[in-house]
N, C-alpha and C. Protein backbone atom coordinates (compact mmCIF):
# COMPACT_ATOMS: atom_id res chain seq x y z
N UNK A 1 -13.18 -36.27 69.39
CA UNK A 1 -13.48 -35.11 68.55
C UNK A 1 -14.38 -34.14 69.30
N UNK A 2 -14.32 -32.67 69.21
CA UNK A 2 -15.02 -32.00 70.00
C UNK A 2 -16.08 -31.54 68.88
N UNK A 3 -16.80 -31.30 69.53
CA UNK A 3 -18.18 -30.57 69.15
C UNK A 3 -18.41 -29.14 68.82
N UNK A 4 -18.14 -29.48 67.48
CA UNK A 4 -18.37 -27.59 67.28
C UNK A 4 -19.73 -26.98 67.19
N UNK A 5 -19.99 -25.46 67.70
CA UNK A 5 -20.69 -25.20 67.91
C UNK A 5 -21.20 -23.89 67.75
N UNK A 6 -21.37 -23.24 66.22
CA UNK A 6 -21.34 -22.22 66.39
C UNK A 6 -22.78 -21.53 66.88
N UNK A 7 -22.02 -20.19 66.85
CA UNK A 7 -22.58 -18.97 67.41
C UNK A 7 -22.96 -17.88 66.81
N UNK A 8 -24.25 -17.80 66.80
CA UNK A 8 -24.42 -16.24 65.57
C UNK A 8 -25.79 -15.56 66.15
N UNK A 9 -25.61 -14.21 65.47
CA UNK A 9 -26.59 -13.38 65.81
C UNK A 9 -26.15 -11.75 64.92
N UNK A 10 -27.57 -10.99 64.92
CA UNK A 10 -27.30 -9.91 64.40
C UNK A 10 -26.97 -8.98 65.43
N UNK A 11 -26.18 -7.97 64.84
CA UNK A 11 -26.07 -6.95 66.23
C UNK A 11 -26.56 -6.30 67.08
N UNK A 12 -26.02 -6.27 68.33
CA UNK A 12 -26.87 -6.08 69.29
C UNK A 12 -27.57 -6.84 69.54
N UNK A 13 -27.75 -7.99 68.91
CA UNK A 13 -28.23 -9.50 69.77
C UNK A 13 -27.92 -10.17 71.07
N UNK A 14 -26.66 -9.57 71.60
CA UNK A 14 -26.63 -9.84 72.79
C UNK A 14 -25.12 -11.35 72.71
N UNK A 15 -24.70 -11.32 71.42
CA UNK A 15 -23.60 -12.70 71.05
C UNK A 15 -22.12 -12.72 71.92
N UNK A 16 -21.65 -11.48 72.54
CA UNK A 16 -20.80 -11.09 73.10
C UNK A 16 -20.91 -11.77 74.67
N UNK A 17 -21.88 -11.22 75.21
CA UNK A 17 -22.28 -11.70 76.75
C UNK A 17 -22.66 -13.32 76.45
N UNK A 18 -23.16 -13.51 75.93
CA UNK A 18 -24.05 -15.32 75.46
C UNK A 18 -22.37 -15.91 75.55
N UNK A 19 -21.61 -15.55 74.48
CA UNK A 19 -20.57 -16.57 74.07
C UNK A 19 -19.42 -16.28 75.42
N UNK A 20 -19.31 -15.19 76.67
CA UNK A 20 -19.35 -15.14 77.74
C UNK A 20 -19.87 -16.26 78.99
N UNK A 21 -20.91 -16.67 78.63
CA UNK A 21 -22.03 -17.28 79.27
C UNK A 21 -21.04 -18.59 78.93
N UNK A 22 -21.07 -18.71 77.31
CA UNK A 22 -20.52 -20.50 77.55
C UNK A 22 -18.81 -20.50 78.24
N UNK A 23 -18.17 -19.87 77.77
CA UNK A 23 -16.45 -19.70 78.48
C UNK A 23 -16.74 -19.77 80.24
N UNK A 24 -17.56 -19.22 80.78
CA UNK A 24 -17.65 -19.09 82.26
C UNK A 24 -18.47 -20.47 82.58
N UNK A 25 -18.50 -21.86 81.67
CA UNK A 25 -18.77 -23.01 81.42
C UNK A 25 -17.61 -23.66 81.36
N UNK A 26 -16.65 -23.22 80.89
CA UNK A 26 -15.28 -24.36 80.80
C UNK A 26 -15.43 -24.38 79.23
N UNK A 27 -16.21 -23.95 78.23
CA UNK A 27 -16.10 -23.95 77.11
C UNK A 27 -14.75 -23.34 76.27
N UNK A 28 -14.39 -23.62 75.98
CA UNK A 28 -13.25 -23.04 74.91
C UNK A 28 -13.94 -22.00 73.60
N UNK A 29 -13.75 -20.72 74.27
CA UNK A 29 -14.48 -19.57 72.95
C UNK A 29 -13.77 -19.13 71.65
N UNK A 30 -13.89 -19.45 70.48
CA UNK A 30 -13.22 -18.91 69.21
C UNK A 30 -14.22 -17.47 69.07
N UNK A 31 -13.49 -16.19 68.91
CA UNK A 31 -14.25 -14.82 68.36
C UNK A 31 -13.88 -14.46 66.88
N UNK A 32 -14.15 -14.63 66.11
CA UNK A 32 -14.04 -14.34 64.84
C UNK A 32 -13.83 -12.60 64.79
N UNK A 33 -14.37 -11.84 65.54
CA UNK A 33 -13.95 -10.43 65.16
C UNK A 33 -12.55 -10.31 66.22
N UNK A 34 -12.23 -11.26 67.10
CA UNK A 34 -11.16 -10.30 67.86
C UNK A 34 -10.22 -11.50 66.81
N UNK A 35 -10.38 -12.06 66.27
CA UNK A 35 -9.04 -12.71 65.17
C UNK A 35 -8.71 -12.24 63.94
N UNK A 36 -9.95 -11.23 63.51
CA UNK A 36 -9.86 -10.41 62.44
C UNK A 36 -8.94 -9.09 63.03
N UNK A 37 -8.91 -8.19 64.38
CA UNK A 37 -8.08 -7.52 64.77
C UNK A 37 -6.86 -8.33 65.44
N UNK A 38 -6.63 -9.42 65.49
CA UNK A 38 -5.04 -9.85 65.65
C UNK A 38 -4.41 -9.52 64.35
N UNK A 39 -5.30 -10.08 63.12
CA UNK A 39 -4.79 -10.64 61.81
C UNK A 39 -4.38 -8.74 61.04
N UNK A 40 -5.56 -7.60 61.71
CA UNK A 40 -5.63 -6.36 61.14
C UNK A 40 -4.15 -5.62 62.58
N UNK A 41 -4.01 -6.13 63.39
CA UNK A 41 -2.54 -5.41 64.04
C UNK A 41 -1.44 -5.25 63.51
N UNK A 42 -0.03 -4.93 64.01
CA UNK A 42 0.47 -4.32 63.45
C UNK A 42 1.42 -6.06 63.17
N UNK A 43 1.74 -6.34 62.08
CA UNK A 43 2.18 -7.02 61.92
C UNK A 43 1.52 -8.76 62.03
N UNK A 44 0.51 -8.06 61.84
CA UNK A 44 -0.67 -9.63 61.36
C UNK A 44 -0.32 -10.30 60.19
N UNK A 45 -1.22 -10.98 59.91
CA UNK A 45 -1.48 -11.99 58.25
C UNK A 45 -2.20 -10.96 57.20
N UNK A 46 -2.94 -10.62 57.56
CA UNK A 46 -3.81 -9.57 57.05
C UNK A 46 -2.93 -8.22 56.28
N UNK A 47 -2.13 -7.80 57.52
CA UNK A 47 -1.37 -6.57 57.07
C UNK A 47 -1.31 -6.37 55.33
N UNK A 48 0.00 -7.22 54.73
CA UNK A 48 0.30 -6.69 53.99
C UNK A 48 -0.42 -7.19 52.62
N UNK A 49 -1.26 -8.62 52.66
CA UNK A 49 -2.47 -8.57 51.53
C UNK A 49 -3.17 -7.21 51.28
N UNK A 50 -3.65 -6.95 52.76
CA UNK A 50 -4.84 -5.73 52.55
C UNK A 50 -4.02 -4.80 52.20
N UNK A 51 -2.86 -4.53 52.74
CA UNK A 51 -2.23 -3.01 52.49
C UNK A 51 -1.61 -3.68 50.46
N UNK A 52 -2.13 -4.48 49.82
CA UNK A 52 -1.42 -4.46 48.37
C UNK A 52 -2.81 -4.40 48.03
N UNK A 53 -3.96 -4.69 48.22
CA UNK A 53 -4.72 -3.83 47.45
C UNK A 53 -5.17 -3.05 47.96
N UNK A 54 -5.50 -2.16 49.09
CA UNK A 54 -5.33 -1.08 49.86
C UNK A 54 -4.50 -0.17 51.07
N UNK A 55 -4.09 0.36 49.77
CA UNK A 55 -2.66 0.77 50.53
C UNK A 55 -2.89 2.19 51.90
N UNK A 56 -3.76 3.13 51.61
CA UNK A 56 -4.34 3.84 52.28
C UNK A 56 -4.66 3.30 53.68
N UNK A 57 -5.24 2.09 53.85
CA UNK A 57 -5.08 1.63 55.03
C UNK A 57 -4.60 1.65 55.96
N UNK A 58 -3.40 1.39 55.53
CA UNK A 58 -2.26 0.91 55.96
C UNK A 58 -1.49 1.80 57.03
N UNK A 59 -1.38 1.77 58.26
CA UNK A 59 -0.61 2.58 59.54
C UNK A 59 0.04 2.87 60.26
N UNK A 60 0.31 2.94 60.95
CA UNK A 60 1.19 2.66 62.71
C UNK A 60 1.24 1.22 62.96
N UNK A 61 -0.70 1.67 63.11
CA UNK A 61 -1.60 0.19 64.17
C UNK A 61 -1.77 -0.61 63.01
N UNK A 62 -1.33 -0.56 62.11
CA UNK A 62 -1.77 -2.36 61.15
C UNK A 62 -2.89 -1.71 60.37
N UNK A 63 -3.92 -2.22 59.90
CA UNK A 63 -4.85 -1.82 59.02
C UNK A 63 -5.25 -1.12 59.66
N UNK A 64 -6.35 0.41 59.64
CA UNK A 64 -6.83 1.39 60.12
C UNK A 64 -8.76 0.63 59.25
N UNK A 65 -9.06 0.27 60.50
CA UNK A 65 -10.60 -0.12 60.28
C UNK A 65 -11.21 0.56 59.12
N UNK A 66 -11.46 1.95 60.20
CA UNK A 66 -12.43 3.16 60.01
C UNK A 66 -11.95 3.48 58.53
N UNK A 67 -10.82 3.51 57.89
CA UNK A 67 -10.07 4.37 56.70
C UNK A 67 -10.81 3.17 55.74
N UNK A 68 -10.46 1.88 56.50
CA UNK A 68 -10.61 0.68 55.06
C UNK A 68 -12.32 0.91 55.15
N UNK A 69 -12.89 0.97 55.90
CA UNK A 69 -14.64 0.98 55.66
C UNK A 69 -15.16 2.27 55.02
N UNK A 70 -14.42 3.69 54.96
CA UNK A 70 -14.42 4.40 54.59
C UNK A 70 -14.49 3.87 52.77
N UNK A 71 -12.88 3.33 52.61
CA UNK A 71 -12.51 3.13 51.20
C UNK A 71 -13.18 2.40 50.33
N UNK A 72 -14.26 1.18 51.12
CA UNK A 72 -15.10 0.03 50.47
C UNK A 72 -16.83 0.59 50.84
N UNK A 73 -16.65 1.81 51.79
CA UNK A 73 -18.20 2.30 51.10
C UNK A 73 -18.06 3.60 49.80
N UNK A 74 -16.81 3.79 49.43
CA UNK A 74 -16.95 4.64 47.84
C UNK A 74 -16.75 3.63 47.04
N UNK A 75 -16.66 2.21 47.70
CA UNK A 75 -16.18 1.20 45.90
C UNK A 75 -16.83 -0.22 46.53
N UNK A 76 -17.86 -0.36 47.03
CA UNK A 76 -18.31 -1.73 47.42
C UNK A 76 -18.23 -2.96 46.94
N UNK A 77 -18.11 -2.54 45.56
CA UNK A 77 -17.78 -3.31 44.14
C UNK A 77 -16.74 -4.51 44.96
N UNK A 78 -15.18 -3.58 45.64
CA UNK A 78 -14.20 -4.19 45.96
C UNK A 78 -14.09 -5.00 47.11
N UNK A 79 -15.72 -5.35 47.66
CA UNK A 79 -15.40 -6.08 49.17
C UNK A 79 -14.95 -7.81 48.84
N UNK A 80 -16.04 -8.14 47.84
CA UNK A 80 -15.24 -9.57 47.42
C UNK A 80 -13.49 -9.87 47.61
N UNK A 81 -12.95 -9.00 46.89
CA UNK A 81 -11.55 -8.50 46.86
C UNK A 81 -10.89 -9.09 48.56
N UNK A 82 -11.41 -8.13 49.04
CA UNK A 82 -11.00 -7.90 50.96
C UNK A 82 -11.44 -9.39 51.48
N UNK A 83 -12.52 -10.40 50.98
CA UNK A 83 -13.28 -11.40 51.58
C UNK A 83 -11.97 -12.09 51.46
N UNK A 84 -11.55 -12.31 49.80
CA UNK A 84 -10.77 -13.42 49.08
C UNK A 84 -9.45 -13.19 49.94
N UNK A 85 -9.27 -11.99 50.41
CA UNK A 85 -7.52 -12.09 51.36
C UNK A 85 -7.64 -12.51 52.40
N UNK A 86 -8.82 -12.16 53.08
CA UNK A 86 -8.89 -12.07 54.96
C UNK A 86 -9.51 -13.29 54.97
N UNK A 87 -10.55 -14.07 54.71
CA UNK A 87 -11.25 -15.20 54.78
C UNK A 87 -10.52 -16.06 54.99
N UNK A 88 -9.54 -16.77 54.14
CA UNK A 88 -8.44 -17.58 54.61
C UNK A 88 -7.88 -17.75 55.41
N UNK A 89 -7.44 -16.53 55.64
CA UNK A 89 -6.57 -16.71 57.09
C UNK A 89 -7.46 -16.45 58.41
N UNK A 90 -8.83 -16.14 58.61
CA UNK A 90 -9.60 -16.59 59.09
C UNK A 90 -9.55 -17.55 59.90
N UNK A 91 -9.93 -18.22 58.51
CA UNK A 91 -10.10 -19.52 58.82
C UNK A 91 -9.42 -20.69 59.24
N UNK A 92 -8.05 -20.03 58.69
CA UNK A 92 -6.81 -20.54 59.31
C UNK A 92 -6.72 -20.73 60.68
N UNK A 93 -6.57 -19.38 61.27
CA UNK A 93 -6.75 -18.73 62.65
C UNK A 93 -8.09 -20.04 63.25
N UNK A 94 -9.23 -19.81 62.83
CA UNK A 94 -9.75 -20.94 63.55
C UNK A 94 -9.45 -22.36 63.74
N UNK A 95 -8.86 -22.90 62.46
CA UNK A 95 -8.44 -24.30 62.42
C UNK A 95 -7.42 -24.44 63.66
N UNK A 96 -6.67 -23.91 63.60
CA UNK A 96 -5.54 -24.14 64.54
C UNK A 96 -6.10 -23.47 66.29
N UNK A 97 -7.21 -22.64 66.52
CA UNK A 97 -7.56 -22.95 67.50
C UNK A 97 -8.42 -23.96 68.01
N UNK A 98 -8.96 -24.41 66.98
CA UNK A 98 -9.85 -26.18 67.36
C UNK A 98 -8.87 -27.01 67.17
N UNK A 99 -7.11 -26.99 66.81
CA UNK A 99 -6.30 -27.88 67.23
C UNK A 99 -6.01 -27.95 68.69
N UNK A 100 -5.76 -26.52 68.63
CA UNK A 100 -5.38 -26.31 70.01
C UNK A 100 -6.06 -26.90 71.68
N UNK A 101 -7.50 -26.73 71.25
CA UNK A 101 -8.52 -27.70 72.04
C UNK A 101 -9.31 -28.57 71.47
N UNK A 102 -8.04 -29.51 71.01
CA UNK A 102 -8.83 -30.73 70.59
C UNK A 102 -9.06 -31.73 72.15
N UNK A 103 -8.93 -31.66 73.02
CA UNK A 103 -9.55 -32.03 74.18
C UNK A 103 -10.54 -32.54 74.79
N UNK A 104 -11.40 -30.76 74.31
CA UNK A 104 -12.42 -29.72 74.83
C UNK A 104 -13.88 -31.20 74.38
N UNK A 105 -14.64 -30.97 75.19
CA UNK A 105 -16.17 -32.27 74.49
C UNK A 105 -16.85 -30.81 73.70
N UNK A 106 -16.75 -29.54 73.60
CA UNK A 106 -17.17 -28.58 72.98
C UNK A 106 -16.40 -27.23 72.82
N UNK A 107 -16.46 -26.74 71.27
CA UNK A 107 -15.88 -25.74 71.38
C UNK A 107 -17.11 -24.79 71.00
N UNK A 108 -16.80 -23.41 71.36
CA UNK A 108 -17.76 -22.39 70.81
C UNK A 108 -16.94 -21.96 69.54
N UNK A 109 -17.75 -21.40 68.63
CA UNK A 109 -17.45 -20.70 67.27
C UNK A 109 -17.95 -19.27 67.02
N UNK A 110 -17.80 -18.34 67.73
CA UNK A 110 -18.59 -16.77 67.76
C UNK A 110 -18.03 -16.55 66.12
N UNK A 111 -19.00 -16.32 65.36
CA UNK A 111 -18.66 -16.29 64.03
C UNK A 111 -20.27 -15.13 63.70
N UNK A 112 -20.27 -13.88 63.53
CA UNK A 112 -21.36 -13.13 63.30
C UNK A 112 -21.65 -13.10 62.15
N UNK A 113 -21.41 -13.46 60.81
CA UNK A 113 -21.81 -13.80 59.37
C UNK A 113 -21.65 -15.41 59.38
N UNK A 114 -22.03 -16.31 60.01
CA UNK A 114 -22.21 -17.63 59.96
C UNK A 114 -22.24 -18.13 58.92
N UNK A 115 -23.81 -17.86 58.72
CA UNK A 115 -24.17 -18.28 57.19
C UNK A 115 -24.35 -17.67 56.41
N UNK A 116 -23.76 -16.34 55.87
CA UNK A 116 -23.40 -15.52 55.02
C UNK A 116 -22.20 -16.37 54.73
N UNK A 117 -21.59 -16.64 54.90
CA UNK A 117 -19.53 -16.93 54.72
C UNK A 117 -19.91 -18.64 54.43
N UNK A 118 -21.06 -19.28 54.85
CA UNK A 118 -21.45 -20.55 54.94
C UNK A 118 -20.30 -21.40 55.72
N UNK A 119 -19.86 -20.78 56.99
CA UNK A 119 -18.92 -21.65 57.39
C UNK A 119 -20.29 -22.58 58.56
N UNK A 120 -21.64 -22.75 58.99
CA UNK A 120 -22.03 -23.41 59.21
C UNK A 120 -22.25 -24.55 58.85
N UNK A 121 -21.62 -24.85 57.41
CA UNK A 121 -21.41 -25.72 56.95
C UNK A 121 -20.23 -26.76 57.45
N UNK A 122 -19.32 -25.85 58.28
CA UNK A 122 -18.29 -26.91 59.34
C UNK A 122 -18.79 -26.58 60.65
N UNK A 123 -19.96 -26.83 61.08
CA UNK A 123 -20.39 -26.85 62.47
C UNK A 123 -21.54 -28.14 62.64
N UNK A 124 -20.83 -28.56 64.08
CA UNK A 124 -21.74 -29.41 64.17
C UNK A 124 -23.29 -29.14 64.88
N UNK A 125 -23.48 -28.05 65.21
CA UNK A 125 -24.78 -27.67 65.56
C UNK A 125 -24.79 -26.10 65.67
N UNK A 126 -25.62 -25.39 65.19
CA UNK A 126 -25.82 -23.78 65.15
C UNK A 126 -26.93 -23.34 66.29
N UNK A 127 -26.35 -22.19 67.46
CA UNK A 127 -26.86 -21.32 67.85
C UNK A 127 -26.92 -20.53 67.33
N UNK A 128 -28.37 -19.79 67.77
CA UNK A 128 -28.67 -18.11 66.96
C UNK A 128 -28.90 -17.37 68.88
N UNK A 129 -28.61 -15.85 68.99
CA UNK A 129 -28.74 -15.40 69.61
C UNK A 129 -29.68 -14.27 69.22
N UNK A 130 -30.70 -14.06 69.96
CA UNK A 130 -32.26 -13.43 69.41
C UNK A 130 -32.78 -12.50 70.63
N UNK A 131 -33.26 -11.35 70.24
CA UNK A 131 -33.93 -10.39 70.70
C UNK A 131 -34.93 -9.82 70.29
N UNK A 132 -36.20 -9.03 70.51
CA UNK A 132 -37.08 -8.09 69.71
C UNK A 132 -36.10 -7.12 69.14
N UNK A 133 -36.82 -6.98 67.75
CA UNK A 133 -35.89 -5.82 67.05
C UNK A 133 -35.89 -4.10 67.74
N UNK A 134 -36.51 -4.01 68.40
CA UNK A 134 -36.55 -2.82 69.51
C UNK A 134 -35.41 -2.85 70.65
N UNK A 135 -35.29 -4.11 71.13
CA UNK A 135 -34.22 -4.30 72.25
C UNK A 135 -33.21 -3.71 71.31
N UNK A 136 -33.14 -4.74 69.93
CA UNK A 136 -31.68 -4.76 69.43
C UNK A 136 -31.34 -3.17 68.88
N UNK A 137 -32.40 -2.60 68.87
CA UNK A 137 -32.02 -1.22 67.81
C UNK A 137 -31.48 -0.28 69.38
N UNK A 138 -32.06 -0.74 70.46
CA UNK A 138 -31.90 0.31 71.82
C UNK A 138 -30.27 -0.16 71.91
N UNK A 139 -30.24 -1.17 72.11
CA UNK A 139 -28.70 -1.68 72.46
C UNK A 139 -27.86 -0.96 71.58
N UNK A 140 -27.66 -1.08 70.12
CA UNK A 140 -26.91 -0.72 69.33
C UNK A 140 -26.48 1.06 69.27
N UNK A 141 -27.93 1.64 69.31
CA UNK A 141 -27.59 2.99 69.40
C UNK A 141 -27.20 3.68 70.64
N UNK A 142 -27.11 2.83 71.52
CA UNK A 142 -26.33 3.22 73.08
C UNK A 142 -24.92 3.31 72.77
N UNK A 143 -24.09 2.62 71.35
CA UNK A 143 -23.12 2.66 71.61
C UNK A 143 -22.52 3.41 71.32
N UNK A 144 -21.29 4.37 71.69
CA UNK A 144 -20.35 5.41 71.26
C UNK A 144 -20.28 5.40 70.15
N UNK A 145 -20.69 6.65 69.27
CA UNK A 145 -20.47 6.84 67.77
C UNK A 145 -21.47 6.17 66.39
N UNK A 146 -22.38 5.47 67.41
CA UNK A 146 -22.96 4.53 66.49
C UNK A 146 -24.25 5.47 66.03
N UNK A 147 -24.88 5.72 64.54
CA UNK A 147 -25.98 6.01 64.29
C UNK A 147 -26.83 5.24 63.74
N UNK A 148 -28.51 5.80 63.61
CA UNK A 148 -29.44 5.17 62.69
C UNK A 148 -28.96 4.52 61.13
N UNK A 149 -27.97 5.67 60.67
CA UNK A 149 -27.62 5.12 59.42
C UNK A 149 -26.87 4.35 59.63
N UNK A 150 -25.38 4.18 60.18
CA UNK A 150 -24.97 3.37 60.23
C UNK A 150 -25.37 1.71 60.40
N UNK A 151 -26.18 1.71 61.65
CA UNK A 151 -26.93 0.41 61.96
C UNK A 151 -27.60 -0.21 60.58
N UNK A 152 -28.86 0.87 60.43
CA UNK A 152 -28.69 0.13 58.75
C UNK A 152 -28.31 -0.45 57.94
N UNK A 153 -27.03 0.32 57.17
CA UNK A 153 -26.12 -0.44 56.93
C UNK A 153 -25.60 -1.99 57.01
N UNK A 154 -25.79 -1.57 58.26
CA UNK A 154 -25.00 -2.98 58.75
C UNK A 154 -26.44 -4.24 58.90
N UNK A 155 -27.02 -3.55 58.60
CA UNK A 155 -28.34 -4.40 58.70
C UNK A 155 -28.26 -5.00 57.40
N UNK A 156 -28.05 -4.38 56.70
CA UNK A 156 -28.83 -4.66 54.90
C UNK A 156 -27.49 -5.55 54.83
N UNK A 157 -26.34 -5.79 55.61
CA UNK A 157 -25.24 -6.81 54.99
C UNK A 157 -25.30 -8.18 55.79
N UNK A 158 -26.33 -8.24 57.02
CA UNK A 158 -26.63 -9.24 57.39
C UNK A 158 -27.98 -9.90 57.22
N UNK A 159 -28.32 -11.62 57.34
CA UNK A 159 -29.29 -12.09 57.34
C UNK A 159 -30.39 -11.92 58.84
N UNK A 160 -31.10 -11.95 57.67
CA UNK A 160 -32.69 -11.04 58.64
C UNK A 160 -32.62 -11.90 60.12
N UNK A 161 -32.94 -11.95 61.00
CA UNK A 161 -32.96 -12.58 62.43
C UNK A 161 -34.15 -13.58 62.28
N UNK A 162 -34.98 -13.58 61.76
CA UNK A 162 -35.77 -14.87 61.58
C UNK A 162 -35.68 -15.93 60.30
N UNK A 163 -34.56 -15.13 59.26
CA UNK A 163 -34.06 -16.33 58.93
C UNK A 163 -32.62 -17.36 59.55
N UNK A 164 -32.37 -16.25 60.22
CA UNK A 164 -31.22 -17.28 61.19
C UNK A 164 -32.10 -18.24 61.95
N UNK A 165 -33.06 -17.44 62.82
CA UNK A 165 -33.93 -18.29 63.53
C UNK A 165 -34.27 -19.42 62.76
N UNK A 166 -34.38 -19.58 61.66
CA UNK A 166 -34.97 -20.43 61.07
C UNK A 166 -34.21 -21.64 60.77
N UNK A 167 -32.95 -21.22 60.63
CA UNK A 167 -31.40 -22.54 60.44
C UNK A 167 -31.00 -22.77 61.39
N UNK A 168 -31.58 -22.11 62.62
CA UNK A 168 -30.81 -22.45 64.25
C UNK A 168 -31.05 -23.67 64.39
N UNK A 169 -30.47 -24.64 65.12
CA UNK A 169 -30.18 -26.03 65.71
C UNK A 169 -31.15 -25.19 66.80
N UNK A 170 -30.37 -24.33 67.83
CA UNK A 170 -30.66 -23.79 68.72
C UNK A 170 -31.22 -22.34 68.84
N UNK A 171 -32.30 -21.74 70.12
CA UNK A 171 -32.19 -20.06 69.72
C UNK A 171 -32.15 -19.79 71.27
N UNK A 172 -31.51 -18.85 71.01
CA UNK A 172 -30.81 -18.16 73.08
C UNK A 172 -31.52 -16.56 72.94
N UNK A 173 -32.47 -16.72 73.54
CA UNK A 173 -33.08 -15.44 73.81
C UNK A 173 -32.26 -14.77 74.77
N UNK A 174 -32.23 -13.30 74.09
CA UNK A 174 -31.20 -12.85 75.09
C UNK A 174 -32.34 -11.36 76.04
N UNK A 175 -33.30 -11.43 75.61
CA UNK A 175 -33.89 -10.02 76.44
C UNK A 175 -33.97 -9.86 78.07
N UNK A 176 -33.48 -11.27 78.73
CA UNK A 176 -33.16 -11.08 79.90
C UNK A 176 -32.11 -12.39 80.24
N UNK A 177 -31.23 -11.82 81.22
CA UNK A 177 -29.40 -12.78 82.02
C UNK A 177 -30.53 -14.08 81.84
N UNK A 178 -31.50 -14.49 82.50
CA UNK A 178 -31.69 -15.42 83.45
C UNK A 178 -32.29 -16.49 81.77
N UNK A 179 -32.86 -15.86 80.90
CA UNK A 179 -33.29 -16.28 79.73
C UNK A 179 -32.27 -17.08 79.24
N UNK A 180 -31.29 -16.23 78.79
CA UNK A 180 -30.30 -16.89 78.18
C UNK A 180 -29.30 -18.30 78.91
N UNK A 181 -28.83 -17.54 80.42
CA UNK A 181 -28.20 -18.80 81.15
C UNK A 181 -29.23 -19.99 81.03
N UNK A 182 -30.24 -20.30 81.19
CA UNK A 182 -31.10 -21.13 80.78
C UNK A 182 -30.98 -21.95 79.86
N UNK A 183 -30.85 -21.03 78.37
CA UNK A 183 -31.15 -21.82 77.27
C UNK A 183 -29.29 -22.24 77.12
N UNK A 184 -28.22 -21.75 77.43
CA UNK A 184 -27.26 -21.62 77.78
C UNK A 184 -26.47 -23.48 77.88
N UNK A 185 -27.56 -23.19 79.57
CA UNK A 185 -27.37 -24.82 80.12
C UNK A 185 -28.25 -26.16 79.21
N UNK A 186 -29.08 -25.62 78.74
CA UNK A 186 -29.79 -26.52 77.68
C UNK A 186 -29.60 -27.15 76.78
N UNK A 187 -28.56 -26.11 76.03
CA UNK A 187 -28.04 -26.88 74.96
C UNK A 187 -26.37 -27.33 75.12
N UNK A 188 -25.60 -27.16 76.54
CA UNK A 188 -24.76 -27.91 76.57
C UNK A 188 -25.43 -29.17 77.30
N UNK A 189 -26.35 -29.32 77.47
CA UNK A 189 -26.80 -30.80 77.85
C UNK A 189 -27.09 -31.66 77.25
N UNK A 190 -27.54 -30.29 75.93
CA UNK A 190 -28.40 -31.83 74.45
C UNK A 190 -26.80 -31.81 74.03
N UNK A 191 -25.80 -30.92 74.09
CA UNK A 191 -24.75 -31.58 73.38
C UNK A 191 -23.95 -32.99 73.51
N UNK A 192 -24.20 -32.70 75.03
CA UNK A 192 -23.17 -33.95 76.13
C UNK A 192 -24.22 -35.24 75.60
N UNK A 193 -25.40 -35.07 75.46
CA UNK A 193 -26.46 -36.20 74.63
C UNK A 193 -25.93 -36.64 73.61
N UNK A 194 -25.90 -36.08 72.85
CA UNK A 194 -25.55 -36.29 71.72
C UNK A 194 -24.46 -36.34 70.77
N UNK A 195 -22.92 -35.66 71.18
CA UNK A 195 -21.86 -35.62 70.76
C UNK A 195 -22.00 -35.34 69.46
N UNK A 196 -20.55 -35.03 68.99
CA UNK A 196 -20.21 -34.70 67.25
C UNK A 196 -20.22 -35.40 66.51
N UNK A 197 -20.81 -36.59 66.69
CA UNK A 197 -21.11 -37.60 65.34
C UNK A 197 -22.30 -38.07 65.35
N UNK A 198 -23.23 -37.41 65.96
CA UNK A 198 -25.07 -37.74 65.81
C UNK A 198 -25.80 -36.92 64.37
């Protein structure tokens, strides 16, 4: 049985390069947002749930992000709605890639609402990926298109960074490469210690 292992952090935490860090390990990486854009392409799982209760969405390219985040910040009411279609198949999408490397002595789980969604509840040990909230606010607004408000936003829908810190198994400081490869190699060592049934 392999060792699951997820992965979380708020944005601009640095979870992208980290869950990088373990794959350039021999780790086997699950990304929860690039399976949400397989599932949102043109002819995903996703497609035509989301396009029956939001039809506006609906495109060329498969769901249109920007249109559906548009449509659920005039009716927020309706995100439950969007959870109850896409969550499943999610999760689907993950099951069958921890079939796929059932092999692996560890898989990674890049999952950025961890314990919002409570899927840490199927992990056998939780990383948090952590920065000063200054790093994380510099990182974020470097990126194309991104503003103060927006970030916000996206703040107030995730859990605070020291209460993740606080449910971490593990925490991977990311404010410098050499920090993180560190804590990186650390905890695939307590894993190889300890395996998925400790």
């Amino acid at each position: 049985m392999s060792y699951l292992l997820g992965l979380t952090g708020g944005i601009g935490m640095g979870k992208t390069t980290t869950a990088a860090l373990f794959a350039a390990r021999g780790v086997p990486v699950w990304d929860a947002d690039a399976a949400v854009h397989r599932l949102y392409a043109p002819g995903g799982d996703a497609v035509a749930p989301v396009g029956r209760l939001f039809p506006a969405a609906i495109g060329t390219q498969g769901i249109d992000r920007g249109i559906l985040r548009r449509l659920l910040a005039d009716a927020p009411d309706r995100l439950p709605e969007l959870e109850a279609a896409v969550h499943p198949l999610v999760a689907a999408d993950r099951a069958a890639f921890i079939d796929a490397h059932a092999d692996a002595s560890v898989i990674l789980l890049d999952i950025p609402l961890l314990f919002e969604t409570g899927a840490d509840r199927q992990m056998h040990g939780v990383a948090v990926v952590s920065a000063p909230a200054a790093v994380q606010r510099a990182r974020v607004l470097s990126r194309p298109g991104m503003t103060a408000e927006t970030l916000e936003l996206i703040l107030a829908r995730q859990m605070s960074d020291s209460d993740r810190r606080a449910r971490a198994d593990w925490i991977i400081p990311t404010e410098s490469p050499a920090e993180a490869e560190a804590a990186v190699d650390a905890i695939l060592h307590d894993v190889a210690q300890v395996g998925p049934d400790a």
